[in-house]
C-alpha atoms as a PDB file:
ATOM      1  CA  UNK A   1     -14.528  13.056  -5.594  1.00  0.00           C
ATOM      2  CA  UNK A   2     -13.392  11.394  -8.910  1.00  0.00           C
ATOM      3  CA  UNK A   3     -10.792  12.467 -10.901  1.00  0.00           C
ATOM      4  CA  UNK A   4     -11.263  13.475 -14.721  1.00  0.00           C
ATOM      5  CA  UNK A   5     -12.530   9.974 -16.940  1.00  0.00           C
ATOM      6  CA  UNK A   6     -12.623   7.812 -13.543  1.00  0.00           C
ATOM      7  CA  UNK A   7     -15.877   9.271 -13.041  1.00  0.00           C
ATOM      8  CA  UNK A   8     -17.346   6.912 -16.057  1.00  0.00           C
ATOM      9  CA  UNK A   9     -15.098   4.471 -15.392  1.00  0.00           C
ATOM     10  CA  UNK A  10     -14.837   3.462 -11.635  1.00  0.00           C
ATOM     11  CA  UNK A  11     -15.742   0.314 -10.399  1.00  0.00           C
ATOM     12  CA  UNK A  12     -19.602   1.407  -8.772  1.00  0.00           C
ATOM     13  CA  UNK A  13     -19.035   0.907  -5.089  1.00  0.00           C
ATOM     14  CA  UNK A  14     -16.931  -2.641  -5.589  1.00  0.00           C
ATOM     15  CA  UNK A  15     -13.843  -1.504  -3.774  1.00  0.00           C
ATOM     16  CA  UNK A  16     -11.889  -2.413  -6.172  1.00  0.00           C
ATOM     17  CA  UNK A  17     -10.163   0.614  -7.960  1.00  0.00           C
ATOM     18  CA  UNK A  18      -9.709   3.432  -5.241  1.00  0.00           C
ATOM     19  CA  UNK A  19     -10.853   6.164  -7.867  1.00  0.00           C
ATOM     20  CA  UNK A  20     -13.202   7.723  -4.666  1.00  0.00           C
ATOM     21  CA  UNK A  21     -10.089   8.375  -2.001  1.00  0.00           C
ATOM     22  CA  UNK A  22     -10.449  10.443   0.006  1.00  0.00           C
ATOM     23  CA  UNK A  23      -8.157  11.663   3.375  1.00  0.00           C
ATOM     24  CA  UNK A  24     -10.013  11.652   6.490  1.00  0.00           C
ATOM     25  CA  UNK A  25      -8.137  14.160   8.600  1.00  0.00           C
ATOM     26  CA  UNK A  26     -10.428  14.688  11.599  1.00  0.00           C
ATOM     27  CA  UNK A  27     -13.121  12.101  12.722  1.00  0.00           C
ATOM     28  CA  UNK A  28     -11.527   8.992  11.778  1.00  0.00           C
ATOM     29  CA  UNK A  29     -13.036   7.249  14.642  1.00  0.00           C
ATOM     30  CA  UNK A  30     -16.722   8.399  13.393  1.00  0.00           C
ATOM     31  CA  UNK A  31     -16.456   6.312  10.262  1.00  0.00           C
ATOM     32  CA  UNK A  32     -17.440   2.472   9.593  1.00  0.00           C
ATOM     33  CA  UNK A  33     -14.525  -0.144  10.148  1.00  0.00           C
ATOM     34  CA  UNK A  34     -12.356  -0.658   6.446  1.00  0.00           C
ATOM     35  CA  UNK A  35     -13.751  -4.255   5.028  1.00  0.00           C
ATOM     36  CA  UNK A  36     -10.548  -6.906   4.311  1.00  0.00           C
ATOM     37  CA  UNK A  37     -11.197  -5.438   0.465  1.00  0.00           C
ATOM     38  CA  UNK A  38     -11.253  -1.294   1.387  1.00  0.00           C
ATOM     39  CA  UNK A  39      -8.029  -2.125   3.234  1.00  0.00           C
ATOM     40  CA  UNK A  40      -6.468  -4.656   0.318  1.00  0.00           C
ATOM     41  CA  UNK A  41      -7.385  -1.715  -2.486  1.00  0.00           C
ATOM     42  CA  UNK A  42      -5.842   1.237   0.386  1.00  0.00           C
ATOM     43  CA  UNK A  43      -3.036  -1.067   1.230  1.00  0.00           C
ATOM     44  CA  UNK A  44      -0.234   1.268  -0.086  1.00  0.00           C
ATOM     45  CA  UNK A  45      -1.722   4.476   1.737  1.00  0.00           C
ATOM     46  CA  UNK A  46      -1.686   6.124   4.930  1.00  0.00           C
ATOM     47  CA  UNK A  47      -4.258   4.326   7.450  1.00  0.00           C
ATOM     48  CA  UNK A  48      -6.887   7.712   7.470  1.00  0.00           C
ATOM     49  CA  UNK A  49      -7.346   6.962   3.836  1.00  0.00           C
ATOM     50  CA  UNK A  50     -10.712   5.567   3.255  1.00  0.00           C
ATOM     51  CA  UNK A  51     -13.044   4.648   0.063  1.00  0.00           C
ATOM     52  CA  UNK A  52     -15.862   7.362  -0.014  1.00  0.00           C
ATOM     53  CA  UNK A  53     -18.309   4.369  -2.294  1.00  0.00           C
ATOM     54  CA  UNK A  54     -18.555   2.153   1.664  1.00  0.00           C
ATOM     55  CA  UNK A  55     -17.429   4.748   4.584  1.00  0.00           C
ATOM     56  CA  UNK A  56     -20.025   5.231   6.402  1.00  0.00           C
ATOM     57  CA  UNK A  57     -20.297   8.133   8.833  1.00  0.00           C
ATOM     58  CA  UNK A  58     -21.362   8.377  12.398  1.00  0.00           C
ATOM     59  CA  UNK A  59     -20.903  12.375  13.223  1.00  0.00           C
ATOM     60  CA  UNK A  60     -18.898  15.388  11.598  1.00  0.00           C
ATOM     61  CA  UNK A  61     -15.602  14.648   9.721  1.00  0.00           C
ATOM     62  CA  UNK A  62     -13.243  16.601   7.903  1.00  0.00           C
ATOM     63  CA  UNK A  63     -11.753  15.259   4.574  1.00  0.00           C
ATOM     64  CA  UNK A  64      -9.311  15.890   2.184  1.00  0.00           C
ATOM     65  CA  UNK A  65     -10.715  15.118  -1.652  1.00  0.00           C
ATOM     66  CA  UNK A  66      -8.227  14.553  -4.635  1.00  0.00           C
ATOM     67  CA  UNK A  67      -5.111  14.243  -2.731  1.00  0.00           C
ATOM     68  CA  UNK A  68      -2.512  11.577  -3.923  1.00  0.00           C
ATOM     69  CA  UNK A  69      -2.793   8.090  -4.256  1.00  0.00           C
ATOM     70  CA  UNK A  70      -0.252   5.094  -4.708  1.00  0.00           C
ATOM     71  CA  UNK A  71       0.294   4.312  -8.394  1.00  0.00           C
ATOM     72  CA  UNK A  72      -1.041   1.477  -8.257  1.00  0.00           C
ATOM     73  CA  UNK A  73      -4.402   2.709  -7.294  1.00  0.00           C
ATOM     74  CA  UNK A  74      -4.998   3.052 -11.138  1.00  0.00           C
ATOM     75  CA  UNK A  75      -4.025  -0.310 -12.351  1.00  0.00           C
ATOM     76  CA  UNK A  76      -6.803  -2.303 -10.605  1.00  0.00           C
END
């Protein structure tokens, strides 16, 4: 799910820069608790917003890819 140059340029699973959002809109419960550092980078988004690099899943989920992000999401 990475946007244009963040593909080369993300952080490789780190948690660090948030280039890998991504909504979950149905099956929240199904995915892996947010570590203290998902939840510090996803701290200016809505709580079903989770890093696609460490979720892990535990059934059938629907997300939403590429939708927006805090501003600061691209300054870490």
């Amino acid at each position: 799910p990475y946007r244009s140059l963040t593909r080369w340029t993300n952080c490789n699973g780190k948690q660090l820069c948030g280039t890998c959002i991504v909504d979950v809109e149905n099956g929240l419960n199904l995915c892996s608790m947010k570590s203290m550092d998902e939840a510090s980078t996803l701290r200016d988004n809505p709580d079903s917003y989770r890093l696609s690099c460490v979720t892990d899943v535990y059934g059938d989920i629907t997300v939403k890819v590429q939708g927006p992000v805090g501003a600061d999401q691209w300054t870490r």
